[in-house]
Protein backbone atom coordinates (compact mmCIF):
# COMPACT_ATOMS: atom_id res chain seq x y z
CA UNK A 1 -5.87 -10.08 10.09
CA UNK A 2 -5.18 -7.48 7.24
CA UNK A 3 -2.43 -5.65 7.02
CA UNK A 4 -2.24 -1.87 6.38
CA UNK A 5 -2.90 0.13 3.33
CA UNK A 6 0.58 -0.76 2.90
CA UNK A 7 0.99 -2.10 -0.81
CA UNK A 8 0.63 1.36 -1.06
CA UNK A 9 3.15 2.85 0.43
CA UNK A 10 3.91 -0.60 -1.45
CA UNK A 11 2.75 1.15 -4.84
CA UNK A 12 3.16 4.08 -4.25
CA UNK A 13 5.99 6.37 -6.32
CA UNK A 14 7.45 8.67 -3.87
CA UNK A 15 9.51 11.74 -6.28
CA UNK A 16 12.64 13.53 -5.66
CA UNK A 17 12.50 16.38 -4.07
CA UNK A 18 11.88 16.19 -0.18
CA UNK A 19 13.56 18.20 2.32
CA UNK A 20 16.25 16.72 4.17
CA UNK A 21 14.00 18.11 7.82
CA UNK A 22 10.28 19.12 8.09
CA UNK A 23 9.53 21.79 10.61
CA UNK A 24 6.40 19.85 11.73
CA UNK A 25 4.33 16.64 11.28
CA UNK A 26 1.80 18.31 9.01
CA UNK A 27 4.65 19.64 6.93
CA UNK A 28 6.34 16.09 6.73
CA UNK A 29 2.91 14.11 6.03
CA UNK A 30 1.73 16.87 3.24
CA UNK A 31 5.19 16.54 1.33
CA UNK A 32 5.14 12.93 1.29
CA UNK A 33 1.59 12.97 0.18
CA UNK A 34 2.65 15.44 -2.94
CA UNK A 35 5.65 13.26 -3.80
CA UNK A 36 3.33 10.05 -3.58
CA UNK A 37 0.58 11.34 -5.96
CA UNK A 38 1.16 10.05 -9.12
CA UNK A 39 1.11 12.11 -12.89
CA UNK A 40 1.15 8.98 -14.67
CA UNK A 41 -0.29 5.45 -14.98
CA UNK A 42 1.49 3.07 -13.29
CA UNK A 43 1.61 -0.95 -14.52
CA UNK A 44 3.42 -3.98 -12.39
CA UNK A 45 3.35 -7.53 -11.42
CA UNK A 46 2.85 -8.05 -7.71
CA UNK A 47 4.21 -11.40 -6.46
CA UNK A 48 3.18 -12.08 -2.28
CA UNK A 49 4.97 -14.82 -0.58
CA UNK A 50 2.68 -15.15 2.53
CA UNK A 51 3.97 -17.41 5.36
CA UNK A 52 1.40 -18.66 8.14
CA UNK A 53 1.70 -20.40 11.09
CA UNK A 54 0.68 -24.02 10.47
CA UNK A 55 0.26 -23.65 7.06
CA UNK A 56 3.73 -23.13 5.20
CA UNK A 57 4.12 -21.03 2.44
CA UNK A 58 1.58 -19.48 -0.28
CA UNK A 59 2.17 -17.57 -3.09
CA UNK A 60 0.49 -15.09 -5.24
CA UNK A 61 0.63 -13.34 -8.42
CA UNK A 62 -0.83 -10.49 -10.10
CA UNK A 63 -0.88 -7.81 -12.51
CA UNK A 64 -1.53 -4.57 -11.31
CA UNK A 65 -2.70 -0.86 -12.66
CA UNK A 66 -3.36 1.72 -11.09
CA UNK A 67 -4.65 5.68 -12.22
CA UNK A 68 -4.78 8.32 -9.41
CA UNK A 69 -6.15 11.17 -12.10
CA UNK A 70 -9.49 8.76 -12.00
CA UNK A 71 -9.33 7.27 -8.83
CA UNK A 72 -8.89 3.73 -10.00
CA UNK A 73 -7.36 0.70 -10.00
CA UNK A 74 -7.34 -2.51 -11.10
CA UNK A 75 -6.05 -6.14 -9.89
CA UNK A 76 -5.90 -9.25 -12.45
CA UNK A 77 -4.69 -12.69 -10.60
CA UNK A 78 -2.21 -14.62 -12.83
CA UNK A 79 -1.39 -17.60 -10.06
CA UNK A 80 -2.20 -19.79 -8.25
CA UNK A 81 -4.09 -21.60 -11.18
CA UNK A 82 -7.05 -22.05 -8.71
CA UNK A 83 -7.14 -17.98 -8.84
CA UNK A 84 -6.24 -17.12 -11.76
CA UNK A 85 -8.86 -14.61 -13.79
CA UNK A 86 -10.27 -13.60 -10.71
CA UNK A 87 -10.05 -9.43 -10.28
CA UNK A 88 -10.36 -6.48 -8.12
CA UNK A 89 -11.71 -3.14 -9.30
CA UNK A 90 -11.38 0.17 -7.84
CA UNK A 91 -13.52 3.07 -9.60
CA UNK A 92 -14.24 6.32 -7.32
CA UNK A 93 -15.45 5.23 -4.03
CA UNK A 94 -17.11 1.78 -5.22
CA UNK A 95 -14.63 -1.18 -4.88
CA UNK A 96 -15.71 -4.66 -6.50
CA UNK A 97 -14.70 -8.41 -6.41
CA UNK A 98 -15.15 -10.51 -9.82
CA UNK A 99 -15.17 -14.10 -9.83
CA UNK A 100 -14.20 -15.70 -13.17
CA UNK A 101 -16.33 -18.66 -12.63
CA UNK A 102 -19.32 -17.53 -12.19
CA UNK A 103 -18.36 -14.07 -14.11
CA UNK A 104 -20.21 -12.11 -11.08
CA UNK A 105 -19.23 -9.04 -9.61
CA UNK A 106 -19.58 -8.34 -5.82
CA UNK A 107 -19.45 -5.07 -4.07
CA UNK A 108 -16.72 -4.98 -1.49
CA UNK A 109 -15.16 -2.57 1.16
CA UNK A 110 -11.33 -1.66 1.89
CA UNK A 111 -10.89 -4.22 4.20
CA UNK A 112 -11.80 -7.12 1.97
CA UNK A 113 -8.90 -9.74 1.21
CA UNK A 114 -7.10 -9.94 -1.49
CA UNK A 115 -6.89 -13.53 -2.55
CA UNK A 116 -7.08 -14.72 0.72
CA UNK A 117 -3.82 -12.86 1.71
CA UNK A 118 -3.30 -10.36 4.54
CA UNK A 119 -3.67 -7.60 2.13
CA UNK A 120 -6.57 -5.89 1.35
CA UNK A 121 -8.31 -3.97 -1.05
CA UNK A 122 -7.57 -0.26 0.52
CA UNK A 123 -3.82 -0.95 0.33
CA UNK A 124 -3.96 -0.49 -3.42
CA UNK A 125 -5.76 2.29 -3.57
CA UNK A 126 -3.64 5.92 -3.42
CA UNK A 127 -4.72 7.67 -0.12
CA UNK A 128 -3.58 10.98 1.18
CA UNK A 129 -2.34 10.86 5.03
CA UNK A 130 -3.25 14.34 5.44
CA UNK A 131 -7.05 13.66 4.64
CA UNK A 132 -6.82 10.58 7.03
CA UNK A 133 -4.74 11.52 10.04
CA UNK A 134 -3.60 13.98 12.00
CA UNK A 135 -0.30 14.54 13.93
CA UNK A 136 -0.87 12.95 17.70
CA UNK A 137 1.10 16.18 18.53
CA UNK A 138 2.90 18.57 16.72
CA UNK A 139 6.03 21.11 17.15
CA UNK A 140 9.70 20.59 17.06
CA UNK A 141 9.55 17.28 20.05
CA UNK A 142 6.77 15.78 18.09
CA UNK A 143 9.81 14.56 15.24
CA UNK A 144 12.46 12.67 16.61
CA UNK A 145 15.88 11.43 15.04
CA UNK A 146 16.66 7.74 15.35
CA UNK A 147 18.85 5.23 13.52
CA UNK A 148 17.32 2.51 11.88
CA UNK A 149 20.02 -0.17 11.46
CA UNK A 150 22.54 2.15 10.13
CA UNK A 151 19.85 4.97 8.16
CA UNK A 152 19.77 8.20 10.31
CA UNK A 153 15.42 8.55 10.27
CA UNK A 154 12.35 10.82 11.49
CA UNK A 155 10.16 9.03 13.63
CA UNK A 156 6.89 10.48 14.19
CA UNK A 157 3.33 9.21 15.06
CA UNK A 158 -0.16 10.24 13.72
CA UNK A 159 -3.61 9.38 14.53
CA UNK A 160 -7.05 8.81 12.45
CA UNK A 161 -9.75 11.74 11.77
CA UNK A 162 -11.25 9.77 9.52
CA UNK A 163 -13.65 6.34 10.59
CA UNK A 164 -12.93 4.81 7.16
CA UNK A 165 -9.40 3.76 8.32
CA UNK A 166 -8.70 0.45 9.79
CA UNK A 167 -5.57 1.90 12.32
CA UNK A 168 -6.43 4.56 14.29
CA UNK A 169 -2.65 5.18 15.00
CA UNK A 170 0.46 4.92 13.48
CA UNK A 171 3.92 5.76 14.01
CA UNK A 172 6.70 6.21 10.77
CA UNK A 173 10.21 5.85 10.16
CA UNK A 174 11.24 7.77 7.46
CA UNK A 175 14.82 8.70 6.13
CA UNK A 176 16.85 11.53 7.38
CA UNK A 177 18.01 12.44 3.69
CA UNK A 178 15.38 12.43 1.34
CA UNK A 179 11.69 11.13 3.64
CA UNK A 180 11.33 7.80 2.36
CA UNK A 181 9.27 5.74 4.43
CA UNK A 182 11.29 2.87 6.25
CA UNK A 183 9.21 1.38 9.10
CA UNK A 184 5.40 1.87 9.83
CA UNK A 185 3.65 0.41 13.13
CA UNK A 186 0.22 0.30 12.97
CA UNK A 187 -1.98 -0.15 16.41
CA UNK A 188 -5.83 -0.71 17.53
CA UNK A 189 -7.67 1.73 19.64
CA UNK A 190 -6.74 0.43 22.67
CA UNK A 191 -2.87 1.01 21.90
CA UNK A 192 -2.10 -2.80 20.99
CA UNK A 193 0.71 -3.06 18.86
CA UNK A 194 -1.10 -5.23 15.31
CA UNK A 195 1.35 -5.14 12.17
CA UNK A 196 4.83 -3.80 11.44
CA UNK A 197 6.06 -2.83 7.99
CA UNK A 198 9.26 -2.57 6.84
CA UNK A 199 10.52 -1.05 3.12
CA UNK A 200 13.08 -2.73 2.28
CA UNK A 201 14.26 -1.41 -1.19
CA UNK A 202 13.31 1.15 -4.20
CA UNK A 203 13.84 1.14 -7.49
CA UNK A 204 14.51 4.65 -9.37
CA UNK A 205 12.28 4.81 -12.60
CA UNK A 206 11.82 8.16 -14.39
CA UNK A 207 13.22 10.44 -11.55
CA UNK A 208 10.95 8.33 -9.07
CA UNK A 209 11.18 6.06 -6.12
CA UNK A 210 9.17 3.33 -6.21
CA UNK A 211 8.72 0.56 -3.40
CA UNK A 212 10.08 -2.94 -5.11
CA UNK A 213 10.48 -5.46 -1.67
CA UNK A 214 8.31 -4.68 1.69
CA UNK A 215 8.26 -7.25 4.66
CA UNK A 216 4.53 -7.14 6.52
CA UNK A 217 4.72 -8.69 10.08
CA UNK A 218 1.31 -9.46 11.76
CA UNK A 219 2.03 -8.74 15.09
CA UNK A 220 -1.43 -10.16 16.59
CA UNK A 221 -1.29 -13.52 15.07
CA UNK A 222 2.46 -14.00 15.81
CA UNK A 223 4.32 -15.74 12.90
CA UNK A 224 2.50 -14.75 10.35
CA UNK A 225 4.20 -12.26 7.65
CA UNK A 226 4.45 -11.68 3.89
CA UNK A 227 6.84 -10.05 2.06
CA UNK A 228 5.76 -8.00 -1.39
CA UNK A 229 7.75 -8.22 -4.28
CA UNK A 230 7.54 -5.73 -7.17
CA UNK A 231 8.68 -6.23 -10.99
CA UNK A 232 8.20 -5.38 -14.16
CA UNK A 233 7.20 -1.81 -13.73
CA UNK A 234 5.91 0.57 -16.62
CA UNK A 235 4.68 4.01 -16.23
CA UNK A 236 3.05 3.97 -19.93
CA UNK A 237 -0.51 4.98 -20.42
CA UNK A 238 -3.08 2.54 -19.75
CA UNK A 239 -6.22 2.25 -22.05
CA UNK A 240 -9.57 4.49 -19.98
CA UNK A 241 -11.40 1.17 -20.94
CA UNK A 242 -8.77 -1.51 -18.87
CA UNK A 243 -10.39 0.16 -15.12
CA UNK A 244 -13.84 -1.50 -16.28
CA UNK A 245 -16.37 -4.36 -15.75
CA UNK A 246 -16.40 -5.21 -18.92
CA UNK A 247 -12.76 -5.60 -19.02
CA UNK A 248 -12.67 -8.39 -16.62
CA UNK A 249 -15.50 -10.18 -18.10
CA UNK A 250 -13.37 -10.05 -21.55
CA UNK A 251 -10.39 -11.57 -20.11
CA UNK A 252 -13.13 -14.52 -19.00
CA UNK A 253 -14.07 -15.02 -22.82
């Protein structure tokens, strides 16, 4: 199965700046939303260590850019060998797969894998959770404080208004002090429990936060997990011409 958008909360840069209690779940989901949108570019290498049952261990890496002001991003694989060249490439609402081999380009949705792995394309792409859920209820009961191992957090649980998104509900964990995403449970229509998330660190960059080690659990195919690591991160400008065919045709030359 695929996992959740994820890699980005995974990629995302959440900013200072949150209030330490949000009166409602709209309030709480439209702050994290401003503090996730990026102002710059954002460059990093993506390693995925994916464990599956009966299969042992894979890993992946990958360079990865992303621009929110355009709507764009843009995956390069760097290993395994077998993969290596191959791309992803987000512009607008068109998402496309390149194949160094054969140097063709195939339209692809937000649930298509990436290299195989439990993530997928719309996890790399910057979405708003206001424009894609709703609270499930709102008001003062609708947050509630729980611990999470020993971080005081907000738990509070939203559900889809939009048919583009693979979850139709979710529930968060986020932190007491400053709304940084912890835990996220995503489940199927019929209420069945499919992946868990967990966030375990962030790096601070710039006067940012920015999600450096996850943990993805599949919860359907029991076993089965990967855990994101992030390095290397630069929030320089990228070139306009990098989130383009032609660039990953170049790097095939």
């Amino acid at each position: 199965m695929n996992y959740i958008r994820r890699i980005i909360i995974i990629m995302c840069v959440i900013g200072y700046g949150l209030p330490t209690y949000a009166q409602t779940v709209t309030e709480l989901m439209s702050k994290i939303d401003s503090a996730m949108e990026l102002n710059s570019d954002i460059t990093a290498r993506v390693q995925l260590t994916q464990q599956r049952v009966n299969q042992g261990t894979r890993v992946l890496e990958m360079v990865y850019r992303r621009r929110d002001t355009a709507d764009a991003f843009l995956i390069v694989m760097m290993a395994p060998e077998i993969d290596k060249g191959n791309g992803y490439l987000k512009s607008g609402d068109n998402f496309w797969m390149y194949r160094k081999n054969t140097r063709t380009f195939q339209h692809i949705n937000r649930d298509e894998s990436i290299g195989g792995t439990d993530a997928n394309a719309g996890d790399f792409e910057q979405k708003k959770l206001i424009e894609l859920y709703k609270p499930a209820k709102e008001g003062l009961d609708a947050i509630k404080k729980e611990t999470l191992g020993r971080i005081p957090a907000y738990k509070f649980e939203i559900k889809a208004k939009s048919s583009t998104v693979k979850y139709p509900k979710k529930v968060y964990w986020v932190r007491q002090d400053n709304g940084l995403p912890l835990k996220e449970e995503s489940y199927s229509l019929s209420g069945t429990l499919m992946a868990t998330n967990y966030y375990l660190s962030y790096a601070s960059i710039d006067n940012h936060f920015i999600v450096n080690r996850a943990l993805f659990i599949d919860e359907f195919e029991k076993g089965n997990k990967t855990v994101m690591s992030l390095s290397e991160v630069s929030l320089k400008p990228i070139d306009a011409s990098v989130f383009s065919k032609a660039y990953l045709e170049n790097l095939s030359k």
